[in-house]
Protein backbone atom coordinates (compact mmCIF):
# COMPACT_ATOMS: atom_id res chain seq x y z
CA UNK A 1 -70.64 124.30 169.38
CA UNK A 2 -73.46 126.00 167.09
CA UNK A 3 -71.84 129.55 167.49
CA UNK A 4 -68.63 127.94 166.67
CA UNK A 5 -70.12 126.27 163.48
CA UNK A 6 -71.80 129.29 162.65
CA UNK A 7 -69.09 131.64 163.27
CA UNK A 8 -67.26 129.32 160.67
CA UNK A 9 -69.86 128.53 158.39
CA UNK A 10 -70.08 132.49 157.80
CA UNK A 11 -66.56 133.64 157.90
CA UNK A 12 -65.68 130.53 155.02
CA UNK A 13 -68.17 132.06 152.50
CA UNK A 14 -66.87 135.32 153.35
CA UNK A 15 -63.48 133.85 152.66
CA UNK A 16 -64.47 132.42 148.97
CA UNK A 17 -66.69 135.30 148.39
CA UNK A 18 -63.62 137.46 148.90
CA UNK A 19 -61.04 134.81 147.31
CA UNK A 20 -64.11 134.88 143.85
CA UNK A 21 -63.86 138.54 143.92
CA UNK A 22 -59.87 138.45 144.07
CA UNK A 23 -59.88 136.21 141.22
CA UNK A 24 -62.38 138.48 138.49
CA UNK A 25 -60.57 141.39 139.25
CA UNK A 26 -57.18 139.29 138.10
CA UNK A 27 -58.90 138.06 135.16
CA UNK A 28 -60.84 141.65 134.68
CA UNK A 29 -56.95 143.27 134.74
CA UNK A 30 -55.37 140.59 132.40
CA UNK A 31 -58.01 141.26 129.96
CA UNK A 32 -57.60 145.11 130.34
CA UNK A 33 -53.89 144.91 129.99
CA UNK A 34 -53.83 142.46 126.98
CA UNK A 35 -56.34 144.71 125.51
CA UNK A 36 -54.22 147.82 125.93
CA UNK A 37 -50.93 145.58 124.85
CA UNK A 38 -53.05 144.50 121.25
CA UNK A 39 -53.89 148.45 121.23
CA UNK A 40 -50.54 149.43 121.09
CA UNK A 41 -49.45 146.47 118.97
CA UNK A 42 -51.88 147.84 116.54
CA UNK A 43 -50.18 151.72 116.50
CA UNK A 44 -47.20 150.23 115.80
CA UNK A 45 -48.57 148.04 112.86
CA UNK A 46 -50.34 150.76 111.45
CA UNK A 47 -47.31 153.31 111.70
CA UNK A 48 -44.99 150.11 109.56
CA UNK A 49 -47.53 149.60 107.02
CA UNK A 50 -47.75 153.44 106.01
CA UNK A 51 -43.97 153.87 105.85
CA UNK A 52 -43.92 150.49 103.79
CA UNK A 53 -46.51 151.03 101.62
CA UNK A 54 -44.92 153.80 99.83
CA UNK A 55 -41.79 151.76 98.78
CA UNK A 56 -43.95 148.65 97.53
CA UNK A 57 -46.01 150.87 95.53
CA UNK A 58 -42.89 152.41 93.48
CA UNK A 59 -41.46 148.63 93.15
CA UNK A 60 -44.73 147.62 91.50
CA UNK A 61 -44.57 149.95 88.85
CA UNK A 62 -40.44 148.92 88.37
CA UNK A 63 -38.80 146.52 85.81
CA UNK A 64 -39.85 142.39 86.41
CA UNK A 65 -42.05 143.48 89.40
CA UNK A 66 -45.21 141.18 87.55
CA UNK A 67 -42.35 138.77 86.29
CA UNK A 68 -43.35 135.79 88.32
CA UNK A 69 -45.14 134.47 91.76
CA UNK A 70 -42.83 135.57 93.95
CA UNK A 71 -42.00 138.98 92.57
CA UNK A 72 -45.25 140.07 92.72
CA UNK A 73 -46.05 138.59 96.62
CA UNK A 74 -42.93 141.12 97.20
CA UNK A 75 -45.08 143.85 96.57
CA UNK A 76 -48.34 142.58 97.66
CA UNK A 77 -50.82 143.66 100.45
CA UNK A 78 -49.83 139.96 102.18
CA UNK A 79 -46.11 140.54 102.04
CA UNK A 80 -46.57 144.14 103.41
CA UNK A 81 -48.98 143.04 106.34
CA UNK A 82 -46.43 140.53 107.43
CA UNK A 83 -43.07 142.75 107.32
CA UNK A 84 -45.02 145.46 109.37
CA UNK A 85 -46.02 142.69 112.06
CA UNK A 86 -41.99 141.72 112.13
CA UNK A 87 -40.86 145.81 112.05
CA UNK A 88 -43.55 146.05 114.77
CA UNK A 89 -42.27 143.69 116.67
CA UNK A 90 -45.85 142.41 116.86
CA UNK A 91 -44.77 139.25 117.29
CA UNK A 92 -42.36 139.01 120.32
CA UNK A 93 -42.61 141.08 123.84
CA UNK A 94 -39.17 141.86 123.84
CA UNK A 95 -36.34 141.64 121.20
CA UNK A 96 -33.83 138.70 122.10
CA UNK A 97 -30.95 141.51 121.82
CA UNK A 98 -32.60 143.21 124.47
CA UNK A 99 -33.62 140.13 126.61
CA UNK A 100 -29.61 139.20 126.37
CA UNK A 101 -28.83 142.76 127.92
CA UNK A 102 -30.73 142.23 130.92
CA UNK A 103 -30.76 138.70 131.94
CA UNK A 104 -28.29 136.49 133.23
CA UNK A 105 -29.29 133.64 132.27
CA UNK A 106 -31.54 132.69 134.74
CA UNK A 107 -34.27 135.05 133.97
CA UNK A 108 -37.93 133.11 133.49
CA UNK A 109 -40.65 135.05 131.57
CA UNK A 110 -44.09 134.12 132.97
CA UNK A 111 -46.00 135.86 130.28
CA UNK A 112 -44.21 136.41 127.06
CA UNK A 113 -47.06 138.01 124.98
CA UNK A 114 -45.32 136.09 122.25
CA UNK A 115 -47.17 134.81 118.80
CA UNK A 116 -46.71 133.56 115.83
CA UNK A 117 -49.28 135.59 113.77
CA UNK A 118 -48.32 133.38 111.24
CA UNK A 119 -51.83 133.82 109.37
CA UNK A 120 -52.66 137.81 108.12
CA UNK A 121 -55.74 137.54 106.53
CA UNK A 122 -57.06 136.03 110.11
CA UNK A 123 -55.74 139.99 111.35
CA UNK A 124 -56.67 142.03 108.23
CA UNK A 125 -60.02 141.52 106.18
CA UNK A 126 -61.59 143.69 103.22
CA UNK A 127 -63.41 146.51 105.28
CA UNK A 128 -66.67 145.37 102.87
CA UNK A 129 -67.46 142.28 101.89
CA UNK A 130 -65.62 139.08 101.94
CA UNK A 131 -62.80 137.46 100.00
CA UNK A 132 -59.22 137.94 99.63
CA UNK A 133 -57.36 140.96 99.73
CA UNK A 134 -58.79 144.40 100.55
CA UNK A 135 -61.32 146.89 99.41
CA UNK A 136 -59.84 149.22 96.83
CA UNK A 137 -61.21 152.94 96.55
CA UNK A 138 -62.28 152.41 92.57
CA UNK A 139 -65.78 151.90 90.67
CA UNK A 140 -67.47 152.13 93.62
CA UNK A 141 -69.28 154.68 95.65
CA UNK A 142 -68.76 153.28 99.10
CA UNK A 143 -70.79 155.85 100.83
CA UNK A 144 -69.99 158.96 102.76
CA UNK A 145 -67.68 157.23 105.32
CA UNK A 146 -65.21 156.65 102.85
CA UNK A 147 -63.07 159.19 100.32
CA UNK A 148 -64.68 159.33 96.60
CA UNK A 149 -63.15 156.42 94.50
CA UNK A 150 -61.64 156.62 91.59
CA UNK A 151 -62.59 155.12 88.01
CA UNK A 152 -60.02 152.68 87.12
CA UNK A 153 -60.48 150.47 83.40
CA UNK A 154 -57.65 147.86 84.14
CA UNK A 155 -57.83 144.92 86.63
CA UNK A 156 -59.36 145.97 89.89
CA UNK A 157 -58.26 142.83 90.89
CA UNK A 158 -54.68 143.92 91.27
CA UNK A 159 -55.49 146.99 93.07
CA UNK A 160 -56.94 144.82 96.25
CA UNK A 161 -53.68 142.60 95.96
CA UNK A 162 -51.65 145.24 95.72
CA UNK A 163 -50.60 149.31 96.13
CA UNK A 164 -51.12 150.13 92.81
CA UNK A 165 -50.13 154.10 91.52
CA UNK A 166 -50.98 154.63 87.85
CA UNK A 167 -52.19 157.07 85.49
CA UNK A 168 -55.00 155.33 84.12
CA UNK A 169 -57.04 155.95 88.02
CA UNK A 170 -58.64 159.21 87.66
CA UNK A 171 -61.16 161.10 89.18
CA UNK A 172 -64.72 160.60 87.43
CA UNK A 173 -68.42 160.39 87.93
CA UNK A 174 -68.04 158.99 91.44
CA UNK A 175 -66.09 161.84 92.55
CA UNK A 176 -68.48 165.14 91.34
CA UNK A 177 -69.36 166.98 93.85
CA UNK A 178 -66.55 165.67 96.10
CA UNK A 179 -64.15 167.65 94.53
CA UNK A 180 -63.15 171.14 93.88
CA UNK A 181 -63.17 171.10 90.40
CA UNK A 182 -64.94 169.26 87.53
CA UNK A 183 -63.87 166.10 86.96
CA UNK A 184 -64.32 166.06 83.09
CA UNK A 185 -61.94 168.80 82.91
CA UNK A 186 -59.48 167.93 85.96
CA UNK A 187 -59.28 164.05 85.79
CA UNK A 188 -55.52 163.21 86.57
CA UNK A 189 -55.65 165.67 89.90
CA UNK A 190 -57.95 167.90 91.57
CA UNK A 191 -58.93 170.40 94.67
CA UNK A 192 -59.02 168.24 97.58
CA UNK A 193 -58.84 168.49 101.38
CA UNK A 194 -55.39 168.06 102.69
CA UNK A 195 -55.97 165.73 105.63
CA UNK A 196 -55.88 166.27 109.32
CA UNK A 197 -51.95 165.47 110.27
CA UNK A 198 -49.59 167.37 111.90
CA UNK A 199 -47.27 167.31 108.67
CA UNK A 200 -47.72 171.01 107.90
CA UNK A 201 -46.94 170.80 103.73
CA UNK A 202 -50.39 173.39 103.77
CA UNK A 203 -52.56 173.71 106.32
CA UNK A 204 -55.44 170.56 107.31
CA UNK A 205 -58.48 171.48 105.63
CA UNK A 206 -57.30 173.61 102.87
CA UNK A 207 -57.82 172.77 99.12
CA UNK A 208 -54.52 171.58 97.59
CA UNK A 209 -54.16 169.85 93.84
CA UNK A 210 -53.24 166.19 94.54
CA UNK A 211 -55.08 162.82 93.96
CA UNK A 212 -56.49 160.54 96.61
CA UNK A 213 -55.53 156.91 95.96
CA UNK A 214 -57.02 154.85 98.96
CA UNK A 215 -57.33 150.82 100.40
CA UNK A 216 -59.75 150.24 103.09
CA UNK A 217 -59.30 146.83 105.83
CA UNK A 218 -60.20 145.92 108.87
CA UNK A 219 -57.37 145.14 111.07
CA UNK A 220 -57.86 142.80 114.59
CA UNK A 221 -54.26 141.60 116.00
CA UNK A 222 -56.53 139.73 119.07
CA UNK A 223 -58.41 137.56 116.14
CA UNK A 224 -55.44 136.11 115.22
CA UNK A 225 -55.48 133.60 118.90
CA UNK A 226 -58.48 134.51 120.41
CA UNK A 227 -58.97 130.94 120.78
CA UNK A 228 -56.22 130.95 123.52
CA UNK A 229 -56.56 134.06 124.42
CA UNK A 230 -61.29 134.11 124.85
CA UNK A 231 -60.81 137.75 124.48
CA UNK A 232 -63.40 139.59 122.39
CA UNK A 233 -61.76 142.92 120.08
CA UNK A 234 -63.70 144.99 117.94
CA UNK A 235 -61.87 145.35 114.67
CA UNK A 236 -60.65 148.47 113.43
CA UNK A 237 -61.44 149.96 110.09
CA UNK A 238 -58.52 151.54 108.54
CA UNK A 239 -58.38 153.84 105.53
CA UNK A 240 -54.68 153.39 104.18
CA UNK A 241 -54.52 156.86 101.57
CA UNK A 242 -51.47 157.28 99.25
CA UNK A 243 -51.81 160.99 97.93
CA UNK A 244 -50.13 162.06 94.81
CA UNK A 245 -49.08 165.57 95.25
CA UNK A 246 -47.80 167.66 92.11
CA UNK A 247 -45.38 170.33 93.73
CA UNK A 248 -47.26 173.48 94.31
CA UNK A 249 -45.08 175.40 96.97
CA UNK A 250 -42.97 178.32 96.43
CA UNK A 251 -39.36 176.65 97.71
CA UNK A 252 -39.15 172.87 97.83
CA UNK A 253 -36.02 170.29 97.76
CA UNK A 254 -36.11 167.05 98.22
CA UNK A 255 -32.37 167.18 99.82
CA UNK A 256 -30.46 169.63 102.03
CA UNK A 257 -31.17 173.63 101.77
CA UNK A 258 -30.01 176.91 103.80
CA UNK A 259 -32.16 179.48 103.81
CA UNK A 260 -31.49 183.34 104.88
CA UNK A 261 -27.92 183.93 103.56
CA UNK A 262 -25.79 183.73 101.42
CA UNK A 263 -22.68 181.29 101.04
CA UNK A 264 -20.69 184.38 101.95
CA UNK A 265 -22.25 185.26 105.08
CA UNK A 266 -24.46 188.09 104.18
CA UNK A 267 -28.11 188.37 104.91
CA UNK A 268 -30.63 187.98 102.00
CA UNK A 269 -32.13 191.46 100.83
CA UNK A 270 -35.70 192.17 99.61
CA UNK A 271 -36.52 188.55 99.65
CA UNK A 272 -40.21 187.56 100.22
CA UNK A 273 -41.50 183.83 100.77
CA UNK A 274 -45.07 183.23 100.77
CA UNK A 275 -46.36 179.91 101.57
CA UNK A 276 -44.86 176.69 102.85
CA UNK A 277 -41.22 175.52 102.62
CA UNK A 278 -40.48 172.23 101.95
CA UNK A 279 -36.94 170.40 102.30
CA UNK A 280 -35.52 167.41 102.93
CA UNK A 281 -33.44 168.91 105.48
CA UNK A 282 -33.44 172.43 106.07
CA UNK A 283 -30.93 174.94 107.78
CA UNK A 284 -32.59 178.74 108.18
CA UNK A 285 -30.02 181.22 109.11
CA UNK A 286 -30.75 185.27 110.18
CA UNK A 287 -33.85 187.04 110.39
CA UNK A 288 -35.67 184.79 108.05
CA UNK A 289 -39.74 184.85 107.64
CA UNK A 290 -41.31 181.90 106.26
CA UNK A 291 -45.06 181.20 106.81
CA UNK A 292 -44.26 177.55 107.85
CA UNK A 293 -41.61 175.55 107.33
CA UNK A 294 -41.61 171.55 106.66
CA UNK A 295 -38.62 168.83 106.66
CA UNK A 296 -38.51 165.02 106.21
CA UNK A 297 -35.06 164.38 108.22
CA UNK A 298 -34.32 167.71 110.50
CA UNK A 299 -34.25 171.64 110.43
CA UNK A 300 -32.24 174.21 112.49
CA UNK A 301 -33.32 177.79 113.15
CA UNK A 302 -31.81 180.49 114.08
CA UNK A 303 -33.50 182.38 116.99
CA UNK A 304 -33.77 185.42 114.93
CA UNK A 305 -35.98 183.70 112.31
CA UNK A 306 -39.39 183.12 112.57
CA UNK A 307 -41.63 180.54 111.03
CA UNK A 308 -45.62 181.84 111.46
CA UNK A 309 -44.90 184.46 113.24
CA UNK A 310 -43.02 183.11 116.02
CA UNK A 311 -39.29 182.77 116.94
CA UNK A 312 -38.06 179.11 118.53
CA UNK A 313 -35.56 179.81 121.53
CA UNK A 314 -35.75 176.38 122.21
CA UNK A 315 -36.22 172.75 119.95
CA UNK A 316 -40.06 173.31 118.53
CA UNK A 317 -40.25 169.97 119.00
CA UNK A 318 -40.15 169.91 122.79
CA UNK A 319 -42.80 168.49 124.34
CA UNK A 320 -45.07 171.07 125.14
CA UNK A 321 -44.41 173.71 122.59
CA UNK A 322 -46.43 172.55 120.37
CA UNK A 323 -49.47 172.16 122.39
CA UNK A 324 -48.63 176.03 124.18
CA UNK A 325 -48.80 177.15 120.67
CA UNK A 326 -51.91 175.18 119.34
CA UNK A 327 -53.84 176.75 122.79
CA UNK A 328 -52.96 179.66 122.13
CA UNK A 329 -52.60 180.29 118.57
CA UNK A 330 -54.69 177.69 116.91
CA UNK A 331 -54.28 174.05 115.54
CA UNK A 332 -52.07 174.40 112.59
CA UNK A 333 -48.53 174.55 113.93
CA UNK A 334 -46.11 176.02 111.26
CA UNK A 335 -43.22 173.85 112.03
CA UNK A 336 -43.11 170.29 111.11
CA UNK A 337 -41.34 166.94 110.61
CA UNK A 338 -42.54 164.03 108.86
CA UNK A 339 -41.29 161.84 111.50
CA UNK A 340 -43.63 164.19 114.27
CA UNK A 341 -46.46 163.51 112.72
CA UNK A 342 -47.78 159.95 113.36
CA UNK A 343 -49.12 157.78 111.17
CA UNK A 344 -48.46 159.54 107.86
CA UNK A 345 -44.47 159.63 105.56
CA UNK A 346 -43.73 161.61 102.65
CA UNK A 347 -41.72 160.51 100.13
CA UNK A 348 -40.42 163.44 97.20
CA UNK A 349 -39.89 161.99 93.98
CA UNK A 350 -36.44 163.69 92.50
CA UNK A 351 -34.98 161.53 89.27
CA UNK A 352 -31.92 164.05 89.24
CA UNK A 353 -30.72 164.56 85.94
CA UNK A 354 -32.90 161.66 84.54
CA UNK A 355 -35.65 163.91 84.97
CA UNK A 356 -34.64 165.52 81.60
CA UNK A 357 -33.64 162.57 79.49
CA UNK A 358 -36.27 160.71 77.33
CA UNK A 359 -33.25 158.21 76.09
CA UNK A 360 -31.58 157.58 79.32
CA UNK A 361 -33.91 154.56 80.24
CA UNK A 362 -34.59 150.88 78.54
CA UNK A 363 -38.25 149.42 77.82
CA UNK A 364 -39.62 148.61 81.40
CA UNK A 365 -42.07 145.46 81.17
CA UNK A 366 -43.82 142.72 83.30
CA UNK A 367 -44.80 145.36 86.00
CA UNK A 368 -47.91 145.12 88.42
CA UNK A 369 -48.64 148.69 87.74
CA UNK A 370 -49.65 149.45 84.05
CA UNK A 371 -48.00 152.91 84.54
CA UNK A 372 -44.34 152.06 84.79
CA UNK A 373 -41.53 153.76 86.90
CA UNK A 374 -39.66 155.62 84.04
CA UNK A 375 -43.48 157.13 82.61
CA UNK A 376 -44.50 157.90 85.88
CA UNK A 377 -41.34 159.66 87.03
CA UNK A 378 -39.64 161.40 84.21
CA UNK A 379 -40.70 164.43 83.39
CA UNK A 380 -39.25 164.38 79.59
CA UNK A 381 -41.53 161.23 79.03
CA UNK A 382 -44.31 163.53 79.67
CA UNK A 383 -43.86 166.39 78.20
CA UNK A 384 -47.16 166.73 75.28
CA UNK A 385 -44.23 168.42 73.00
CA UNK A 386 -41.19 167.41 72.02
CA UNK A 387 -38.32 168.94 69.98
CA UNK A 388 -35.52 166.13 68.74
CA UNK A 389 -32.71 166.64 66.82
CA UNK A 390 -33.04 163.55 64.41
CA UNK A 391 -30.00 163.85 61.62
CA UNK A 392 -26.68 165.68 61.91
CA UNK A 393 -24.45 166.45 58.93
CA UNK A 394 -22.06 163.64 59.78
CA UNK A 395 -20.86 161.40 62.24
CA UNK A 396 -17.80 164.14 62.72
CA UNK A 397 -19.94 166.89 62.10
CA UNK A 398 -22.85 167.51 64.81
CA UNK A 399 -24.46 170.37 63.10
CA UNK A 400 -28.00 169.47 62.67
CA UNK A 401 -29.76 168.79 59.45
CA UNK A 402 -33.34 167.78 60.59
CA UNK A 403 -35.92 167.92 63.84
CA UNK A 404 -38.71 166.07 64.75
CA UNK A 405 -41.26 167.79 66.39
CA UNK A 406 -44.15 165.72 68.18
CA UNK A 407 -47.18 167.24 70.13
CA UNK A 408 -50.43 165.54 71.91
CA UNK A 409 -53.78 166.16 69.61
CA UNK A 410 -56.85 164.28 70.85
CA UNK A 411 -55.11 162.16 72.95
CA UNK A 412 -52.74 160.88 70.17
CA UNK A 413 -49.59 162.08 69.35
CA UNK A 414 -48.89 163.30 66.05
CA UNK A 415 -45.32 164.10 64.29
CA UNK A 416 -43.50 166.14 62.00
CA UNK A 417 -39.99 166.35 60.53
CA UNK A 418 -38.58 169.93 59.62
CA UNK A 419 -35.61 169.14 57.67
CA UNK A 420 -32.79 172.15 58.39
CA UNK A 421 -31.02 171.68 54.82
CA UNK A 422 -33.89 172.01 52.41
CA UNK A 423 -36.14 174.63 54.18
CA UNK A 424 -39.55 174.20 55.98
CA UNK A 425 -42.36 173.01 54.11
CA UNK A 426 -44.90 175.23 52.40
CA UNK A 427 -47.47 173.09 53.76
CA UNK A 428 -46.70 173.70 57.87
CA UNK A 429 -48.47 176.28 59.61
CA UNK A 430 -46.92 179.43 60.16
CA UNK A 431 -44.54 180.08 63.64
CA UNK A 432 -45.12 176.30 64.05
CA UNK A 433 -41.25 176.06 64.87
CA UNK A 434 -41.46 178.74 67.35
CA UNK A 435 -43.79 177.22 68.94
CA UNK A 436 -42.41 173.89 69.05
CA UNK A 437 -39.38 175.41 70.98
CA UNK A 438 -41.21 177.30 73.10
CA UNK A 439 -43.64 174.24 74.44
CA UNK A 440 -40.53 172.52 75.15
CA UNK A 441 -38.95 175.08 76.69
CA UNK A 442 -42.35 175.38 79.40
CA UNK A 443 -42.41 171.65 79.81
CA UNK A 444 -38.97 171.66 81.12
């Protein structure tokens, strides 16, 4: 009877021992997999806000976008955070459209990984400090972790509520020796580091002109319910960076472009390209060199072109090209998509023929930015010299009878009328007229 007992005593705690063992590696495997699920969740976020972000920025600096309340939560940090959760589908395990293509109706979910993240600044905090909204890359020298700031005199206020793009944030004091050029003389852009994506508009690493406008948070999806959930996340420090990038490359269209021939078949002759070619969407045809070759929405090669120095038999976006090539030629790979490239978008600005019109566009006011759309975009509202025809003979008669040449002189802009019917004044400096045409002429 005492073996018996024994015998039982001892194979019952081996029995819970085993059963206790059993149960932490279930709970240690539930927390590894909702840890990997909040991982991913958090890609996805991250890869909504940056092709958001963009698009908000531009409708701050539009018409009415400061008009009232809800106008400007359209366009704020808040508004952004919450449609990326939604286009991340952060909030559901699997789309009802989906759920309704593979059940029958009698399908029962025993863990949905559903949540109502109704609450964003429980997910996303200022990476320093406390308060609302996030840390904005201005004033402030933040330390060597983060990109230099830039000196901003509006509200900085506004710029942790919201994307803001404007001419008035320049590189200053906070940025010497951070850049590749002085800052006293190069405020608006400078030489900076192009950073390290696989987006190939130069090479990562290399000095390009562009400015750095950058938002710092710290992002936890797991904080939002780890209540329910007991499960402990580090959060993640993001550095959100919008760069402003004045077109430097030797080809670049924002839209569709051939390359290689002409529109009557023929080959190009004695055509050299040297640097990086840019295009919306991009068709190279015959035995076409380019150093590297970028698109936003597609490219075809031929397979006797060749982009770095190598021809593409096959999709260079096949898995495993790009890796062979990167092992065996080195990291930059001279084909690229925006779309390939992970967490990064980029968006061309093209105005068409608005570009070029100074009287095309009405007064835009009530904006978030203090650099509105039209200033920021038009080229012919930016041009330091300007040439108008201000009086023609008659309302039948369009000859002209008077300009009005304007030019930038110590950061004010200064005017003069040249009347066509009485002669130029005695008082004007000498070729003043030529040069008035000819400033134009560059600007344009």
């Amino acid at each position: 009877m005492l073996a018996v007992i024994s015998i039982s005593m001892l194979m019952l705690v081996l029995t819970i021992f085993a059963y206790k063992r059993a149960l932490n590696a279930h709970a240690t495997f539930s927390k590894i997999h909702t840890q990997t699920d909040f991982r991913e969740k958090e890609e996805a976020v991250m890869r909504s806000i940056v092709s958001i972000v963009p698009n908000r920025a531009i409708l701050a600096m539009q018409n009415g976008s400061d008009a009232s309340t809800a106008s400007r939560m359209a366009v704020s940090f808040t508004t952004i955070f919450q449609d990326a959760l939604n286009q991340a589908n952060a909030r559901t395990s699997i789309s009802a459209d989906l759920l309704d293509e593979i059940s029958d109706g009698t399908v029962y979910r025993g863990n949905t990984g559903d949540a109502a993240l109704a609450d964003v600044s429980k997910i996303f905090k200022p990476a320093i400090g406390t308060g609302s909204g996030i840390t904005a890359g201005l004033n402030e020298d933040y330390g060597a972790k983060y990109p230099p700031s830039l000196n901003f005199s509006g509200t900085l206020a506004y710029d942790k509520l919201y994307p803001i793009v404007s001419d008035y944030k320049k590189y200053g004091t906070l940025a010497n020796g951070n850049v590749g050029l002085p800052t006293a003389t190069y405020a608006d852009f400078n030489l900076i580091p192009y950073p390290q994506i696989d987006f190939g508009y130069v090479q990562p690493g290399e000095l390009f002109v562009a400015k750095r406008n950058w938002w710092a948070f710290k992002m936890n999806l797991a904080a939002h319910d780890d209540t329910i959930t007991k499960l402990s996340r580090y959060d993640r420090t993001i550095v959100l960076s919008l760069y402003e990038i004045p077109s430097q490359l030797p080809i670049s269209a924002g839209a569709y472009m051939a390359l290689g021939q002409y529109a009557n078949g023929s080959a190009w002759q004695n055509i050299t390209i040297s640097g990086t070619v840019f295009a919306g969407r991009a068709l190279v045809e015959g035995a076409t060199a380019l150093d590297s070759l970028a698109s936003r929405r597609g490219l075809d090669i031929s397979t006797n072109s060749t982009i770095g120095g190598q021809s593409f038999v096959d999709n260079p976006f096949t898995p495993g090209i790009r890796e062979n090539y990167q092992l065996t030629e080195g990291d930059f790979f001279p084909v690229s998509l925006a779309s390939e490239s992970g967490k990064a978008v980029f968006v061309p600005i093209s105005r068409g023929n608005d570009f070029f019109d100074r009287y095309a566009h009405t007064a835009e006011t009530n904006t978030v930015s203090p650099t509105t759309w039209n200033e920021y975009s038009v080229g012919a509202m930016q041009c330091a010299m300007r040439l108008d025809i201000t009086k023609a003979a008659s309302a039948s008669d369009p000859t002209p009878t008077e300009l009005t040449f304007s030019y930038m002189k110590n950061g004010s802009r200064e005017t003069i009328v040249l009347p066509l019917d009485t002669g130029v004044a005695t008082s004007l400096p000498g070729r003043l007229l030529g040069w008035a045409i000819l400033g134009q002429g560059v600007q344009s």
